[in-house]
PDB file of N, CA and C in Angstrom:
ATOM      1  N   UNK A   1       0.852  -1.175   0.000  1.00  0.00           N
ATOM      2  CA  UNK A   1       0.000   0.000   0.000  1.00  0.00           C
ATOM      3  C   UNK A   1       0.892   1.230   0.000  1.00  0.00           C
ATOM      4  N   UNK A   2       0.671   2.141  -0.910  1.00  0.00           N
ATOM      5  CA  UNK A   2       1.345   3.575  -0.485  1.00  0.00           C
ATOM      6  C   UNK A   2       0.968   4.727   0.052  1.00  0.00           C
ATOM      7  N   UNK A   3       2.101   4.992   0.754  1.00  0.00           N
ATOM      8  CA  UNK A   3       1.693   5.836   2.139  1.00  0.00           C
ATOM      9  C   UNK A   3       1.975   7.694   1.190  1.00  0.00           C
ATOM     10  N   UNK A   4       1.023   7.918   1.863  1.00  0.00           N
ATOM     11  CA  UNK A   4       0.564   9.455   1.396  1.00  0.00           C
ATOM     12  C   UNK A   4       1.476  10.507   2.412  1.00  0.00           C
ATOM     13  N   UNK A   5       2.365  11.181   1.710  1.00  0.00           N
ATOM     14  CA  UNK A   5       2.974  12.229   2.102  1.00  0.00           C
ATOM     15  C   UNK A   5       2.566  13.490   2.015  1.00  0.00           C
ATOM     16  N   UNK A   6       3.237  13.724   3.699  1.00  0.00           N
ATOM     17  CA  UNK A   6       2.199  15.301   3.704  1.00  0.00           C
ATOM     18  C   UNK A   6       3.419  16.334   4.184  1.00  0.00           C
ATOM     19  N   UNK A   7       2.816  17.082   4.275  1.00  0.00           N
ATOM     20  CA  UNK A   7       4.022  18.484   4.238  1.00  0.00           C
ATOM     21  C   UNK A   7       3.437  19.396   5.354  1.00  0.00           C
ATOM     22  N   UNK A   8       2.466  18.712   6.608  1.00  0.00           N
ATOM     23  CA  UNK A   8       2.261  19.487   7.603  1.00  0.00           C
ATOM     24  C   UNK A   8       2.924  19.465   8.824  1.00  0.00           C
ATOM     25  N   UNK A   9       4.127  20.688   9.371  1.00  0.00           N
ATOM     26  CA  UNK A   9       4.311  20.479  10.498  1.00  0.00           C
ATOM     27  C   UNK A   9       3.309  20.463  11.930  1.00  0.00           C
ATOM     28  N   UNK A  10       3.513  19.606  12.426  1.00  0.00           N
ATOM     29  CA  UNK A  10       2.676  19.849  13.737  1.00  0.00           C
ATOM     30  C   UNK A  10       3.247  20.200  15.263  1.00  0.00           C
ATOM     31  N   UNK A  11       4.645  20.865  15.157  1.00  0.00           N
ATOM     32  CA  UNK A  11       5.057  21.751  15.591  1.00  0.00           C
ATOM     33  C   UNK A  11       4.699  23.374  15.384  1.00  0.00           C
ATOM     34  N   UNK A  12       4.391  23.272  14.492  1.00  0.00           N
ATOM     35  CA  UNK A  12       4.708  24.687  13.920  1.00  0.00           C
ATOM     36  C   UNK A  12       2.999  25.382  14.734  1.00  0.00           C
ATOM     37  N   UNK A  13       3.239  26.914  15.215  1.00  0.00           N
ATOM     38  CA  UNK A  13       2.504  27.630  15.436  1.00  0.00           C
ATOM     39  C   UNK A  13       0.964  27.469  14.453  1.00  0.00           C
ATOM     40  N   UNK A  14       1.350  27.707  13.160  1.00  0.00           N
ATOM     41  CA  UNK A  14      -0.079  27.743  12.200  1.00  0.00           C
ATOM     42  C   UNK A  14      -1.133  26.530  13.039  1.00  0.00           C
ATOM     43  N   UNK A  15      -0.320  25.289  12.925  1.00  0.00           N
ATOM     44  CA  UNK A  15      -0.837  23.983  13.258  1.00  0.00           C
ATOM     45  C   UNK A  15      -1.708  24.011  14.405  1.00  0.00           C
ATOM     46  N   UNK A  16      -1.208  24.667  15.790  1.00  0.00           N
ATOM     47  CA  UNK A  16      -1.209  24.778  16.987  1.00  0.00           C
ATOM     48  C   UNK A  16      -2.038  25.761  16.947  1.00  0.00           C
ATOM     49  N   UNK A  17      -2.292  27.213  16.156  1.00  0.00           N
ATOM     50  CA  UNK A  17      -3.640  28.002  16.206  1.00  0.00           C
ATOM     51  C   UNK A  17      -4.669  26.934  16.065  1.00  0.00           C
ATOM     52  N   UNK A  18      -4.994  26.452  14.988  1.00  0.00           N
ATOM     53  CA  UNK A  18      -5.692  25.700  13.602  1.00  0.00           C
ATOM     54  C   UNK A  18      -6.566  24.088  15.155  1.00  0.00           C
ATOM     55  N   UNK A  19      -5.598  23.938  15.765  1.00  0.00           N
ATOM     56  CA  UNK A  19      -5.949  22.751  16.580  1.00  0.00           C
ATOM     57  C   UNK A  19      -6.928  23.163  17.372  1.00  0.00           C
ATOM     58  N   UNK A  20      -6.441  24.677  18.218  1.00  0.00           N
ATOM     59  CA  UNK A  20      -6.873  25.315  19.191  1.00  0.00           C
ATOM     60  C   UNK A  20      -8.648  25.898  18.762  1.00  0.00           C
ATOM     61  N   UNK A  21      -8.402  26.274  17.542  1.00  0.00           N
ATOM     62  CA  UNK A  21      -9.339  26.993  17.313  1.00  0.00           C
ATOM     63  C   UNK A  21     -10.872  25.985  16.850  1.00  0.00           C
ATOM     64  N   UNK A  22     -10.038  24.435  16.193  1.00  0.00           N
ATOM     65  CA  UNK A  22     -10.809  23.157  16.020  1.00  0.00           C
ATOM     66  C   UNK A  22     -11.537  23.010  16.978  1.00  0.00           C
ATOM     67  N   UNK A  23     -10.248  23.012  18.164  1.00  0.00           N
ATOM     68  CA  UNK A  23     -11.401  22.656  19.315  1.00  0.00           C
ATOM     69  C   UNK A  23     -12.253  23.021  19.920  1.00  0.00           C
ATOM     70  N   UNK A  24     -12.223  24.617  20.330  1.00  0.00           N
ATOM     71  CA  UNK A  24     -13.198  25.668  20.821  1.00  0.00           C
ATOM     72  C   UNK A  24     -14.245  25.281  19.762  1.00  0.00           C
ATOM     73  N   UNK A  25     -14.222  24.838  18.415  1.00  0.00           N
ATOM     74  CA  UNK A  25     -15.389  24.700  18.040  1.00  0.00           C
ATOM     75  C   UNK A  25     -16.381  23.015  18.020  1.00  0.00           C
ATOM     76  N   UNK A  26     -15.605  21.904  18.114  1.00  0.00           N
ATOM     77  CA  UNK A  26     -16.386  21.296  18.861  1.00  0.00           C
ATOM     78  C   UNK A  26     -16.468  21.299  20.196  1.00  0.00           C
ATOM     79  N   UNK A  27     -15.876  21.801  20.901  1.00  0.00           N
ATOM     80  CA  UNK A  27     -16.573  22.591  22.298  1.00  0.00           C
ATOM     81  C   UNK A  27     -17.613  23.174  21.998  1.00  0.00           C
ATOM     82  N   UNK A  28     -17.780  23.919  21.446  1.00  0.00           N
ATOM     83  CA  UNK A  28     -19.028  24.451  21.425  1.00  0.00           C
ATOM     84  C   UNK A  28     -20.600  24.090  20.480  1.00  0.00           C
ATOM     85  N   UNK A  29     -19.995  23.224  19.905  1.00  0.00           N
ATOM     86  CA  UNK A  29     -20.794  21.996  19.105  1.00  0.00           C
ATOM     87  C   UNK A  29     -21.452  20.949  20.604  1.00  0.00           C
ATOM     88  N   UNK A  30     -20.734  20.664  21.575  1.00  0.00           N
ATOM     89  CA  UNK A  30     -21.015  19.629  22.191  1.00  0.00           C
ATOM     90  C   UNK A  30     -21.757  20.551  22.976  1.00  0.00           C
ATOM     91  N   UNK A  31     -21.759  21.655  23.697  1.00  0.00           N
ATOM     92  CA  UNK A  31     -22.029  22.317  24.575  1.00  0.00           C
ATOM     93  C   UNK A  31     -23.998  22.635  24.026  1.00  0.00           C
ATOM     94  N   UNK A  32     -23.381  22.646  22.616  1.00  0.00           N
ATOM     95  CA  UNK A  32     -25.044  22.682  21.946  1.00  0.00           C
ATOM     96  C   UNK A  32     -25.676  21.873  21.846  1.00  0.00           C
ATOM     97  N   UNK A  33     -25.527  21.033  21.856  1.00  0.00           N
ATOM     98  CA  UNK A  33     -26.254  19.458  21.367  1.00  0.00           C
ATOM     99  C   UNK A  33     -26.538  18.652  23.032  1.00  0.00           C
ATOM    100  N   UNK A  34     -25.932  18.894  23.897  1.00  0.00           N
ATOM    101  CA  UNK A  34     -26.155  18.991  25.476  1.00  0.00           C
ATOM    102  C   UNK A  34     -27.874  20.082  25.146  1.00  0.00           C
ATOM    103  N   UNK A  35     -27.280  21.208  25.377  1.00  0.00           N
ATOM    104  CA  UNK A  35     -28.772  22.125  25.296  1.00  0.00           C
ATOM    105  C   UNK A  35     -29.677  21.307  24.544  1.00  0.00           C
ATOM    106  N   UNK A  36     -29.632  21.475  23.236  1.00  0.00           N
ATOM    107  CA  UNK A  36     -30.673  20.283  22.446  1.00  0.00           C
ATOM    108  C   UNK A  36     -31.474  19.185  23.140  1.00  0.00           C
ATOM    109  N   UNK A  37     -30.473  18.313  23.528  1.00  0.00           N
ATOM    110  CA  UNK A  37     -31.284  17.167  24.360  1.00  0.00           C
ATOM    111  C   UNK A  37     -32.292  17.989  25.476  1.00  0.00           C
ATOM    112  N   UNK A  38     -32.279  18.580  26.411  1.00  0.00           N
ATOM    113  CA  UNK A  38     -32.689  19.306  26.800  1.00  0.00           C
ATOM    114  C   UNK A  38     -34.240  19.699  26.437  1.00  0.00           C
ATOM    115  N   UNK A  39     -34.246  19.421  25.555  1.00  0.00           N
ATOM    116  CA  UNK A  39     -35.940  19.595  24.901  1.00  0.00           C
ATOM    117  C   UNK A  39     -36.348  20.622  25.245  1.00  0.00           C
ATOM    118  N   UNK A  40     -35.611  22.061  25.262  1.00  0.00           N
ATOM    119  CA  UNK A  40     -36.220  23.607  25.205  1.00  0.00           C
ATOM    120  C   UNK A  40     -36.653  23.811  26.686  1.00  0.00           C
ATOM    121  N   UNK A  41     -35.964  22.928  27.848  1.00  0.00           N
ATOM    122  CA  UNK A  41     -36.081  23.708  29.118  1.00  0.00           C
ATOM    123  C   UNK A  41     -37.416  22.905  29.626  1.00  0.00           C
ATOM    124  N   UNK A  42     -37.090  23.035  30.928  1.00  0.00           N
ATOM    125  CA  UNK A  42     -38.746  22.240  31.748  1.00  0.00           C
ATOM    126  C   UNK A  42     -39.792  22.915  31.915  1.00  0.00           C
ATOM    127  N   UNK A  43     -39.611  24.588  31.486  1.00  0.00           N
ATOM    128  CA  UNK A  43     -41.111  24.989  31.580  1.00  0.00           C
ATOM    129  C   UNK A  43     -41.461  24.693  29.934  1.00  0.00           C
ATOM    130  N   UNK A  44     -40.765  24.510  28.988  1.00  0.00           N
ATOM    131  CA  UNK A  44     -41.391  23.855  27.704  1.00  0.00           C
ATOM    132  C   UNK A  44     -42.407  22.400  28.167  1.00  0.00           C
ATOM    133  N   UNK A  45     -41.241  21.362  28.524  1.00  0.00           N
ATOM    134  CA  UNK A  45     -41.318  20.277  28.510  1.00  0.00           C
ATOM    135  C   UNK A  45     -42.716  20.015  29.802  1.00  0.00           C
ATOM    136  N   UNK A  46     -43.023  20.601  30.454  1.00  0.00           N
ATOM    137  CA  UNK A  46     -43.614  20.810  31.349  1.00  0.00           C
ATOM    138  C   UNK A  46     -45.213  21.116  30.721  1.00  0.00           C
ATOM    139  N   UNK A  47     -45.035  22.252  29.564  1.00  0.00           N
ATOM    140  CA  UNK A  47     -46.289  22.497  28.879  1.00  0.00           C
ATOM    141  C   UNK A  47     -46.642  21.597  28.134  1.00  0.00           C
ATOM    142  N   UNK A  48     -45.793  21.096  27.254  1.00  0.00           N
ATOM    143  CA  UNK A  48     -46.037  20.011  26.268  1.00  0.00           C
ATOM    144  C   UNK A  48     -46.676  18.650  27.235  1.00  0.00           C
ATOM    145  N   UNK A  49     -46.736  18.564  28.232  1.00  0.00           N
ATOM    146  CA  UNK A  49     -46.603  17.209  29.267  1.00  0.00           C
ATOM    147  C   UNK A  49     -48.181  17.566  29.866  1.00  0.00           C
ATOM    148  N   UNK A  50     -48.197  18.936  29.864  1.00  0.00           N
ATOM    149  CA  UNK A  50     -49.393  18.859  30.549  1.00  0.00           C
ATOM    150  C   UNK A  50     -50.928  19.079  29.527  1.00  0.00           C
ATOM    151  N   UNK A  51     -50.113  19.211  28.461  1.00  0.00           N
ATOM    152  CA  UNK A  51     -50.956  19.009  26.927  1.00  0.00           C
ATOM    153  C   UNK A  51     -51.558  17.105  27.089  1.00  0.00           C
ATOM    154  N   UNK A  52     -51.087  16.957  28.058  1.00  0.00           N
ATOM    155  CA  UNK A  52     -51.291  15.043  27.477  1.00  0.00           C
ATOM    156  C   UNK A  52     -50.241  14.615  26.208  1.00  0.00           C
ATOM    157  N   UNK A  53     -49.204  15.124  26.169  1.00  0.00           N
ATOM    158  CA  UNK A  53     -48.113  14.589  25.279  1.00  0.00           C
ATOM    159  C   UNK A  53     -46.950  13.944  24.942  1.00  0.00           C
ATOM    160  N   UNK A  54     -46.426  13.000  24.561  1.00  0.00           N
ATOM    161  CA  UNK A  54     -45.202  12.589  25.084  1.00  0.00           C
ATOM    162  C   UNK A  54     -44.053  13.494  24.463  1.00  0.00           C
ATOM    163  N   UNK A  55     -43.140  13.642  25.219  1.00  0.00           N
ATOM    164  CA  UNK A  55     -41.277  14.206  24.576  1.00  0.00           C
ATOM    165  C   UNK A  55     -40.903  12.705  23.824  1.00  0.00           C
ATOM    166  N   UNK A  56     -40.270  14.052  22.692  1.00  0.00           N
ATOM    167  CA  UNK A  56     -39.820  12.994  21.413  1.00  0.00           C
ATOM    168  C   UNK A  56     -39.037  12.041  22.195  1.00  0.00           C
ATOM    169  N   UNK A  57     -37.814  11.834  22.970  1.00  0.00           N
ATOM    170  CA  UNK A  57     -37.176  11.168  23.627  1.00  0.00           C
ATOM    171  C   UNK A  57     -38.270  10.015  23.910  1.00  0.00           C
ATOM    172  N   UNK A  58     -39.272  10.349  24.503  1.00  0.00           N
ATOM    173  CA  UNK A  58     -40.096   9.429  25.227  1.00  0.00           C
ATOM    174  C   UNK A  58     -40.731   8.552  24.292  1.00  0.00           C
ATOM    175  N   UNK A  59     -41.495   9.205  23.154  1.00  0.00           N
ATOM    176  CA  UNK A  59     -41.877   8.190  22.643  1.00  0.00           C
ATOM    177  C   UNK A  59     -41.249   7.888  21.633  1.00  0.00           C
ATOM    178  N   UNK A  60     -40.180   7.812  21.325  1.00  0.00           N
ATOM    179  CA  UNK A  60     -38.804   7.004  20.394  1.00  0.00           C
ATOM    180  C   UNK A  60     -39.175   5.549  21.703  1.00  0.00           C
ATOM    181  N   UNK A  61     -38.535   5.679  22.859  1.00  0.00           N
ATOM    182  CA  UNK A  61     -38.361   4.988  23.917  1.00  0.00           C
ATOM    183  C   UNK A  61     -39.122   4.179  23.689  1.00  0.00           C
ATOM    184  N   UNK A  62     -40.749   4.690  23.998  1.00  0.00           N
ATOM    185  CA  UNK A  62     -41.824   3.310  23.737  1.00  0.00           C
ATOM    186  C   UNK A  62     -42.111   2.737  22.142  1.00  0.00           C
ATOM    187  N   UNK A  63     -41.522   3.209  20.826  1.00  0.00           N
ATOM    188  CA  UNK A  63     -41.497   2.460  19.788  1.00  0.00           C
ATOM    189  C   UNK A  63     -40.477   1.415  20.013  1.00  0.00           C
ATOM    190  N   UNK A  64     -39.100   1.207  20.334  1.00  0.00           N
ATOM    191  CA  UNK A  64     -38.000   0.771  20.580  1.00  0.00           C
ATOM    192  C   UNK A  64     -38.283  -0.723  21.293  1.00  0.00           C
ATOM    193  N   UNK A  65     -37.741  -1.838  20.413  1.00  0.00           N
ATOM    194  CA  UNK A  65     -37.617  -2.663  21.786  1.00  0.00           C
ATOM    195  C   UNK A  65     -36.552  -2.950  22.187  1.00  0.00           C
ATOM    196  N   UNK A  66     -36.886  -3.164  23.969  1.00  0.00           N
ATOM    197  CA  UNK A  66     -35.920  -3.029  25.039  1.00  0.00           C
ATOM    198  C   UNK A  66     -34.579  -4.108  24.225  1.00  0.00           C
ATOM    199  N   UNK A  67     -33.561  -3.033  24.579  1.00  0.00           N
ATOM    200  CA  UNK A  67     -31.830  -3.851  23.921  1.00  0.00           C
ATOM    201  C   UNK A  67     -31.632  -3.490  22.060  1.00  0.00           C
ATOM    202  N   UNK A  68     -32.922  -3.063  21.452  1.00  0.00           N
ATOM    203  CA  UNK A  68     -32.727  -3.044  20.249  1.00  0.00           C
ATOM    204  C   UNK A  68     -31.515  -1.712  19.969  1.00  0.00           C
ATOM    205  N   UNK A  69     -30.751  -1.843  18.719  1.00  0.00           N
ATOM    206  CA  UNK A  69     -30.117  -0.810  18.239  1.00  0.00           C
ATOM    207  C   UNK A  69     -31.134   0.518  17.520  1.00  0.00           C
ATOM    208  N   UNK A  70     -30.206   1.629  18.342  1.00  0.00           N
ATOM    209  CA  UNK A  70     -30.558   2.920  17.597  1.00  0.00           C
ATOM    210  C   UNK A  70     -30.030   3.443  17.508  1.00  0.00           C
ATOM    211  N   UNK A  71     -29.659   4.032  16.360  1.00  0.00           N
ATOM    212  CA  UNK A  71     -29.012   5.498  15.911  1.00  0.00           C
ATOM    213  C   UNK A  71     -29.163   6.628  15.403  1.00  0.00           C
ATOM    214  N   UNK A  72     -28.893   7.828  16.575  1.00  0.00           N
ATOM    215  CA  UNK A  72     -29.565   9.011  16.603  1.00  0.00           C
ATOM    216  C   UNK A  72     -28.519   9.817  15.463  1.00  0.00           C
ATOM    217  N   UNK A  73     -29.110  10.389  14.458  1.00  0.00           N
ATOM    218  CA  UNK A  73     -28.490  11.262  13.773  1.00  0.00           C
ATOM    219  C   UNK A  73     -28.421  12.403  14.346  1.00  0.00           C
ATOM    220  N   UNK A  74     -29.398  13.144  14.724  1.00  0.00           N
ATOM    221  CA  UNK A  74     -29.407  14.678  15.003  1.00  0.00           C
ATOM    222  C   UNK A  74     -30.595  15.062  15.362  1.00  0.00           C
TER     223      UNK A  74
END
């Protein structure tokens, strides 16, 4: 198999902005998707509940059977 040559130091400063700045942004990708789950806060989830309704979470849960695989896209 041939191995692919690259020409990036990962010493070098550029690299070390470029990493830094990667990460602050899935930091802040994860920090969002935390909120997300969240379902818009408990006085949302609270109204929707007292509508007689289930949270999407919830009723994914009761379609699902117990141990089956799922995978959440987004």
């Amino acid at each position: 198999m041939n191995t692919l040559k690259t020409q990036i130091n990962s010493r070098s400063q550029a690299f070390s902005d470029n990493a830094e700045h990667m990460q602050s942004l899935v930091d802040d990708l994860a920090t969002l998707i935390e909120r997300i789950k969240e379902g818009g806060g408990e006085r949302y989830q609270a109204r929707h509940q007292a509508r007689g309704k289930l949270l999407p979470r919830d009723r994914v849960d009761l379609l699902l059977d117990p141990g089956s695989p799922f995978l959440e896209f987004s």
